[in-house]
Protein backbone atom coordinates (compact mmCIF):
# COMPACT_ATOMS: atom_id res chain seq x y z
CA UNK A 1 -18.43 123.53 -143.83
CA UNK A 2 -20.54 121.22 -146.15
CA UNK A 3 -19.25 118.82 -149.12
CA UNK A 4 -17.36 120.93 -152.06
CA UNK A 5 -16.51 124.02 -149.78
CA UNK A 6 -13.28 125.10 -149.64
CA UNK A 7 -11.90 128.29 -148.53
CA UNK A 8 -10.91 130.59 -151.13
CA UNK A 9 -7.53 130.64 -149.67
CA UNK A 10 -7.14 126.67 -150.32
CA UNK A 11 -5.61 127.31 -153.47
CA UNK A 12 -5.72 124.31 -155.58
CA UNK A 13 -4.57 123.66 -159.03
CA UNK A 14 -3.47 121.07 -161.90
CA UNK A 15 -6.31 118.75 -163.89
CA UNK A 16 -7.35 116.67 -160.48
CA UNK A 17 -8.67 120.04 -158.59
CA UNK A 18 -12.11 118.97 -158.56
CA UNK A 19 -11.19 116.04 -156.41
CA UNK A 20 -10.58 119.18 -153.29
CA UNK A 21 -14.37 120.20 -153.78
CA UNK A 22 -16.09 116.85 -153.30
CA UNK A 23 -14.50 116.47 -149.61
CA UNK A 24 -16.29 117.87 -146.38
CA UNK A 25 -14.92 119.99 -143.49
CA UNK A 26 -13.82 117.06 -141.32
CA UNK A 27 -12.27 115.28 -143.98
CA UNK A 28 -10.47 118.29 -145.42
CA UNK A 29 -9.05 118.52 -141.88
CA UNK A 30 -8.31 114.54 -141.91
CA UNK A 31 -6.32 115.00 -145.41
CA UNK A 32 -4.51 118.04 -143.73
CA UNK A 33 -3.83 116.31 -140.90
CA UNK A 34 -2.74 113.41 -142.89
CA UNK A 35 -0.56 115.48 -145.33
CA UNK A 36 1.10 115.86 -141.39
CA UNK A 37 1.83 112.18 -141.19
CA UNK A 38 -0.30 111.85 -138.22
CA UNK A 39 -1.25 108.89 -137.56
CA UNK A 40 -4.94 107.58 -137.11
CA UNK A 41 -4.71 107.73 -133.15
CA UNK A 42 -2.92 111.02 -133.48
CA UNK A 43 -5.45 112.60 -135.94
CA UNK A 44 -7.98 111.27 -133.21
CA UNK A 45 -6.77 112.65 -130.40
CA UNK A 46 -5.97 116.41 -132.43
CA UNK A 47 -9.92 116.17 -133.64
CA UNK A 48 -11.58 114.69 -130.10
CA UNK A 49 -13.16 112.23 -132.43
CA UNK A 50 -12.92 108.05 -131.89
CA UNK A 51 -10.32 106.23 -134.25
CA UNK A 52 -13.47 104.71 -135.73
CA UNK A 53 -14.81 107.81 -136.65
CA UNK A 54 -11.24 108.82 -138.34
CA UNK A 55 -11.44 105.09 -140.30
CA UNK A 56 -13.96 106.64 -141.95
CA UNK A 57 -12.67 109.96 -142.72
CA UNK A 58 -9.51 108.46 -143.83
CA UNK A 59 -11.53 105.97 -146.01
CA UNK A 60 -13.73 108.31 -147.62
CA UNK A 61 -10.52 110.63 -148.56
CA UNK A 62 -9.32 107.42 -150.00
CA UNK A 63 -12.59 106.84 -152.10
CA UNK A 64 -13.12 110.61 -153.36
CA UNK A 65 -9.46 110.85 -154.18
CA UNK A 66 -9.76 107.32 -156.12
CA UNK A 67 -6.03 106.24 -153.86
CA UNK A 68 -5.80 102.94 -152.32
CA UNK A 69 -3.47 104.20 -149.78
CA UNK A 70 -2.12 107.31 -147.72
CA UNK A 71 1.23 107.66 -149.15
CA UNK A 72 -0.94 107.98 -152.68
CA UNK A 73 -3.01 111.07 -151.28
CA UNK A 74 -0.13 112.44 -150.69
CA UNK A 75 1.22 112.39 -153.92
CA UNK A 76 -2.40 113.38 -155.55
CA UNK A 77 -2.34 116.28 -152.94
CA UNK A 78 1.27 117.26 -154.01
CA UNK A 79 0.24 117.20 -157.17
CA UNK A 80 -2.77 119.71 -156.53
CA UNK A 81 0.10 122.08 -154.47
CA UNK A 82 -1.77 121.56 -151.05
CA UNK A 83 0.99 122.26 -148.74
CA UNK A 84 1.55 123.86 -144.85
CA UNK A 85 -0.48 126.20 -146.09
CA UNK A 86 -3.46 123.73 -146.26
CA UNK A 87 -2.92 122.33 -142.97
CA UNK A 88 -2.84 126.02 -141.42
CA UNK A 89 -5.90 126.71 -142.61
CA UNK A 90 -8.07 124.13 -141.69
CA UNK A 91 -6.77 123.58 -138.40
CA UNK A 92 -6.99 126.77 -137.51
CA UNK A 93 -10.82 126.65 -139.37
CA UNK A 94 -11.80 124.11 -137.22
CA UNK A 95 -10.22 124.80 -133.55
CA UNK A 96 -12.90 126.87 -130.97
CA UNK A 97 -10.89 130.39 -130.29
């Protein structure tokens, strides 16, 4: 999945929807994973990727969704309806069958 693709089934809405778009695969996972309360280590270990590899996930969520924290994504994301749902599908997106 490249920048600004989201699966049609990612439903977002409200006036910040465009911020969704602008995000990659892995860092659509990282926000879903996030929205989890996962921690950096946990979201780690669920991806297989280092913790400074998730830094930057985390921190480029942060940027493109113009928060200075976590618990402030999660408030823009509530605000764009991103729920279970959105974790479902991107987990399950990105897992080998």
């Amino acid at each position: 999945m490249q920048r600004g693709d989201v699966p049609a089934s990612a439903a977002v809405r409200g006036p910040d929807a465009h911020l969704i778009g602008r995000l990659t695969g892995r860092e659509h996972l990282v926000l879903a994973l996030l929205l989890q309360r996962m921690s950096n280590h946990q979201i780690g270990r669920a991806m297989g990727i280092s913790i400074h590899e998730v830094k930057r996930h985390v921190s480029n969520v942060l940027v493109e969704f113009n928060c200075s924290d976590r618990m402030e994504v999660a408030l823009v994301a509530q605000r764009l309806g991103l729920d279970s749902s959105y974790h479902a599908i991107f987990v399950k997106k990105d897992r080998p069958q």
